[in-house]
C-alpha atoms as a PDB file:
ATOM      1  CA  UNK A   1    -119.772 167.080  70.307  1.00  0.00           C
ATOM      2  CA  UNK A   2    -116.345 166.357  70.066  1.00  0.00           C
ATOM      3  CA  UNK A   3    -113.930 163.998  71.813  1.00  0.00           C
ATOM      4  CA  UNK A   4    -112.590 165.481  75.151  1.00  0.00           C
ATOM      5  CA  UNK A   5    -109.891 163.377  76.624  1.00  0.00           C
ATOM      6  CA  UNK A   6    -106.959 164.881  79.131  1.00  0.00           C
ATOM      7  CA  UNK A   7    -104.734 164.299  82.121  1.00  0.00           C
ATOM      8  CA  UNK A   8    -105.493 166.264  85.838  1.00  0.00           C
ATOM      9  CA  UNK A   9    -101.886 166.348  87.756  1.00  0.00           C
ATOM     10  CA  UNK A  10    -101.506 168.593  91.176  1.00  0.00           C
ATOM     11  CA  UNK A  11     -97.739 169.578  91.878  1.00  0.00           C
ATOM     12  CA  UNK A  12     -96.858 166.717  88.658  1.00  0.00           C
ATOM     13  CA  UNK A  13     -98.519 164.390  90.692  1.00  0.00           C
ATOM     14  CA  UNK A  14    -101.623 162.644  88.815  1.00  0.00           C
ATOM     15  CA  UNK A  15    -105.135 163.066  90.539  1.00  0.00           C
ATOM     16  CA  UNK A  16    -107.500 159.987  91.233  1.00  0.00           C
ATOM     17  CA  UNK A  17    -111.396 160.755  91.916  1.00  0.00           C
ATOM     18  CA  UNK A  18    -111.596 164.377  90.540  1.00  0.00           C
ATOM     19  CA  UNK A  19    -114.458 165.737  89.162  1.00  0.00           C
ATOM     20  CA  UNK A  20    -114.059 167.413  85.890  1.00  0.00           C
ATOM     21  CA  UNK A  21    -116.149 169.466  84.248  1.00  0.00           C
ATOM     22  CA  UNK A  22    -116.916 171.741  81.225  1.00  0.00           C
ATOM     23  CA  UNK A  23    -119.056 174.232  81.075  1.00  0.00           C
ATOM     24  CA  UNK A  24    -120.114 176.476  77.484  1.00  0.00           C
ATOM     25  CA  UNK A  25    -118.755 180.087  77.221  1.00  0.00           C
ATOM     26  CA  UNK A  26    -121.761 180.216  75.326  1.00  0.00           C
ATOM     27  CA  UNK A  27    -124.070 178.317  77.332  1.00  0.00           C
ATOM     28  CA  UNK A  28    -125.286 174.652  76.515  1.00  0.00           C
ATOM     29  CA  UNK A  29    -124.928 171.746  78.372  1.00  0.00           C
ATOM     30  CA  UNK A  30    -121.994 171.283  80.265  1.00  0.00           C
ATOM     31  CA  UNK A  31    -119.489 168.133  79.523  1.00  0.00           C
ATOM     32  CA  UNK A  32    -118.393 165.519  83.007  1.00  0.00           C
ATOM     33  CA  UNK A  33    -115.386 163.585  83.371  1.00  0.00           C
ATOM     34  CA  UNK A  34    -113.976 161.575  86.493  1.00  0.00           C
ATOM     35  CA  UNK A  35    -110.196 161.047  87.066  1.00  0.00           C
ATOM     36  CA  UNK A  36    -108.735 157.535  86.697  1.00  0.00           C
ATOM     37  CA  UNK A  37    -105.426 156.368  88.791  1.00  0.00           C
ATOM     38  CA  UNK A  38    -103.273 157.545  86.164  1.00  0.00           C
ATOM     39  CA  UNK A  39    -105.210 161.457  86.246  1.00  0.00           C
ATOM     40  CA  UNK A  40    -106.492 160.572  82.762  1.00  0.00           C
ATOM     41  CA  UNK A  41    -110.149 161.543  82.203  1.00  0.00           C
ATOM     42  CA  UNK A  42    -112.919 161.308  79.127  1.00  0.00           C
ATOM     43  CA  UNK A  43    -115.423 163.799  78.875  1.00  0.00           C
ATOM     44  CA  UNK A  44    -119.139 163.020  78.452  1.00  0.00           C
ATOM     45  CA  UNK A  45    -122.122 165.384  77.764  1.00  0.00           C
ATOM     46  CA  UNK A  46    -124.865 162.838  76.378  1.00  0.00           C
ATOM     47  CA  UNK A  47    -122.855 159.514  76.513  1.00  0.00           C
ATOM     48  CA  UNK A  48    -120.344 158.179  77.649  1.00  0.00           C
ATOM     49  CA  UNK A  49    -116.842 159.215  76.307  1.00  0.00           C
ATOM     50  CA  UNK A  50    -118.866 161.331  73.770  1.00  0.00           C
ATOM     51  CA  UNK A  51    -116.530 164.564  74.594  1.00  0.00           C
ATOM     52  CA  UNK A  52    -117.705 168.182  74.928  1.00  0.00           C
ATOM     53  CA  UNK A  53    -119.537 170.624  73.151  1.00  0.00           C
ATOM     54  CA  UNK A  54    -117.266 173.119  70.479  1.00  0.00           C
ATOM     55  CA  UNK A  55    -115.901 176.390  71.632  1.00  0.00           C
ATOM     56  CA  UNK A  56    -114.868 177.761  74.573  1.00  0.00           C
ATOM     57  CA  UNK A  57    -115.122 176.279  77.945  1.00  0.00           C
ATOM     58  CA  UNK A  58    -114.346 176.904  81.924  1.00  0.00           C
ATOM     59  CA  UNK A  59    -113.040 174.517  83.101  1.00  0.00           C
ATOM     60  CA  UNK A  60    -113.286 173.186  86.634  1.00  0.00           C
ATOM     61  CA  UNK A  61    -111.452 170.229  88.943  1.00  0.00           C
ATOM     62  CA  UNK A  62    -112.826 168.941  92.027  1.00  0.00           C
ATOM     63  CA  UNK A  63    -111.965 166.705  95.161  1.00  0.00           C
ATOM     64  CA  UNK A  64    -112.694 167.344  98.463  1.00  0.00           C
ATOM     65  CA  UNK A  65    -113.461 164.610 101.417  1.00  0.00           C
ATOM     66  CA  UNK A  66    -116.343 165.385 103.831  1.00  0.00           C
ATOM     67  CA  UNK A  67    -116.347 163.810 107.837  1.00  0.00           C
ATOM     68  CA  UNK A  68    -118.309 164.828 110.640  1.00  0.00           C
ATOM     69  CA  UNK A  69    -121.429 163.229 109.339  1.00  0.00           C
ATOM     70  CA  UNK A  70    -123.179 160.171 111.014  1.00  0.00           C
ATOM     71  CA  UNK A  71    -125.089 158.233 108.443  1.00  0.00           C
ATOM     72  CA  UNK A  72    -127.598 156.619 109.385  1.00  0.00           C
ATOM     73  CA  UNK A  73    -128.434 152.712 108.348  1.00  0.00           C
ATOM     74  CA  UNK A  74    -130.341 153.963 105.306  1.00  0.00           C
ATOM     75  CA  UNK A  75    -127.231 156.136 103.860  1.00  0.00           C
ATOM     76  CA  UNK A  76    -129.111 159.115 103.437  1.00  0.00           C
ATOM     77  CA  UNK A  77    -129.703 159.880 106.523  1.00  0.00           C
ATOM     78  CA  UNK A  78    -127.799 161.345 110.024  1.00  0.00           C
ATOM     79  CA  UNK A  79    -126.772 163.443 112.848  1.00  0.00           C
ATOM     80  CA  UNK A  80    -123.728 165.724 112.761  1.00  0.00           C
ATOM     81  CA  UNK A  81    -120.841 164.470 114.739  1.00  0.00           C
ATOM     82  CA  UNK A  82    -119.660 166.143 117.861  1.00  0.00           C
ATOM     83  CA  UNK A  83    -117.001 169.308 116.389  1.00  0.00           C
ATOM     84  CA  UNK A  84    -119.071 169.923 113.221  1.00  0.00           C
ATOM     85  CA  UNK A  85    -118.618 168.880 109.669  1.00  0.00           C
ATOM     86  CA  UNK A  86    -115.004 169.206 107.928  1.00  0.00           C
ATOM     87  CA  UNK A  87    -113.979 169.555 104.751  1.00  0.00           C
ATOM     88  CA  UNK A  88    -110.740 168.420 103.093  1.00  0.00           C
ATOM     89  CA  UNK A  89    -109.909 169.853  99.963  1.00  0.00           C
ATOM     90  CA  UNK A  90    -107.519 167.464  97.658  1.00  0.00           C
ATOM     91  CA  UNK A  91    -107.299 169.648  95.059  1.00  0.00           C
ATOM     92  CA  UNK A  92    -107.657 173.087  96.199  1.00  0.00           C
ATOM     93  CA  UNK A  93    -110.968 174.837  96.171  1.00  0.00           C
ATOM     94  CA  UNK A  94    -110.369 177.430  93.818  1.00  0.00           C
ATOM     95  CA  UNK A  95    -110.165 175.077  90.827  1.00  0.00           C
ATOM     96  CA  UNK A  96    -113.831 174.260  92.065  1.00  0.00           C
ATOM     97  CA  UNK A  97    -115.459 177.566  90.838  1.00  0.00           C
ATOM     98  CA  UNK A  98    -115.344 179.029  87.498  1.00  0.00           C
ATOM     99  CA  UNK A  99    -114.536 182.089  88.486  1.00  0.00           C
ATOM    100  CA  UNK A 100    -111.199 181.470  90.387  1.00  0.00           C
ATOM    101  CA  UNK A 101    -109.856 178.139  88.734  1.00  0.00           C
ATOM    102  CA  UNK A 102    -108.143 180.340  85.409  1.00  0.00           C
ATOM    103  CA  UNK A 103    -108.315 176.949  83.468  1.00  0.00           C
ATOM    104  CA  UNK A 104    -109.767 177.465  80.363  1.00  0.00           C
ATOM    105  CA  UNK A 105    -109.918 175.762  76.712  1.00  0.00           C
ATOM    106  CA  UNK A 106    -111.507 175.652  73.057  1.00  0.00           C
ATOM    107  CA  UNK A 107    -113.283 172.245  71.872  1.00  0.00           C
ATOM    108  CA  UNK A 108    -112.323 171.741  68.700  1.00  0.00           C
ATOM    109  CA  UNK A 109    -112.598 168.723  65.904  1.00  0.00           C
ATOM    110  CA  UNK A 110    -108.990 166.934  66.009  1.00  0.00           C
ATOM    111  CA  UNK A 111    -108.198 168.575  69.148  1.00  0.00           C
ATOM    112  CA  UNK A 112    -104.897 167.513  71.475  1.00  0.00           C
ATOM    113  CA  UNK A 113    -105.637 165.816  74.719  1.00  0.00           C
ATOM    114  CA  UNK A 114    -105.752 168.372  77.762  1.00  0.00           C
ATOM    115  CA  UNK A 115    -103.217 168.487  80.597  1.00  0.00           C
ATOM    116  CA  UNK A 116    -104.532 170.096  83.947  1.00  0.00           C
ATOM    117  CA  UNK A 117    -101.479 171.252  85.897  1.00  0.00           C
ATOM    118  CA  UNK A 118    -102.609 172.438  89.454  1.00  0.00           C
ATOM    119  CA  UNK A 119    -100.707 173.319  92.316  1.00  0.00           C
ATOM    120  CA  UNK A 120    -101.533 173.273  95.912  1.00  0.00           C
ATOM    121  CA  UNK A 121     -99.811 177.161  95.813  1.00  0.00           C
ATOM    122  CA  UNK A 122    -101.857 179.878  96.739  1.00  0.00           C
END
């Protein structure tokens, strides 16, 4: 693997909590990241801050916030609350699937660090 190290800003503003991940053109095991306060993010695949596997990736960025859920004591556990369950996407939802997020990059020895620039836009 190779070090895997980037930024994740939505309209130039950086993106706290955001799931990043990359996932093998080629197949293989995918590489995980989180967002820090600053957007910055390291990419693991076996441990941590280990980077990504070469070649090409898709790329995806996620953060959404769930409510309508009533947990119960244990955590894992509850009834849905009255008007359903909600979802609030941070970062839109079509960075969240391969197939509609367009981001898209090589891992290579040496390689730059990676800026994400999403935009709430349609």
């Amino acid at each position: 693997v190779y070090p895997v190290s980037g930024w994740v800003l939505l309209d130039d503003v950086p993106v706290e909590g955001a799931a990043v991940l990359f996932s093998p053109e080629g197949g293989g095991r995918p590489a995980t990241g989180v967002t820090q306060a600053d957007g910055s993010f390291q990419m693991m695949t076996f441990d941590p801050a280990d980077g990504a596997l070469p070649g090409w990736h898709q790329v995806t960025v996620t953060l959404m916030e769930t409510s309508g859920v009533q947990a119960d004591p244990d955590g894992l556990s509850g009834a849905v609350a009255p008007g359903g369950v909600k979802e609030n996407w941070i970062v839109p939802k079509r960075y969240s699937m391969p197939a509609t997020s367009e981001l898209r990059f090589e891992v290579k020895r040496n390689m730059e660090p990676v800026k994400l620039e999403l935009t709430a836009k349609p």
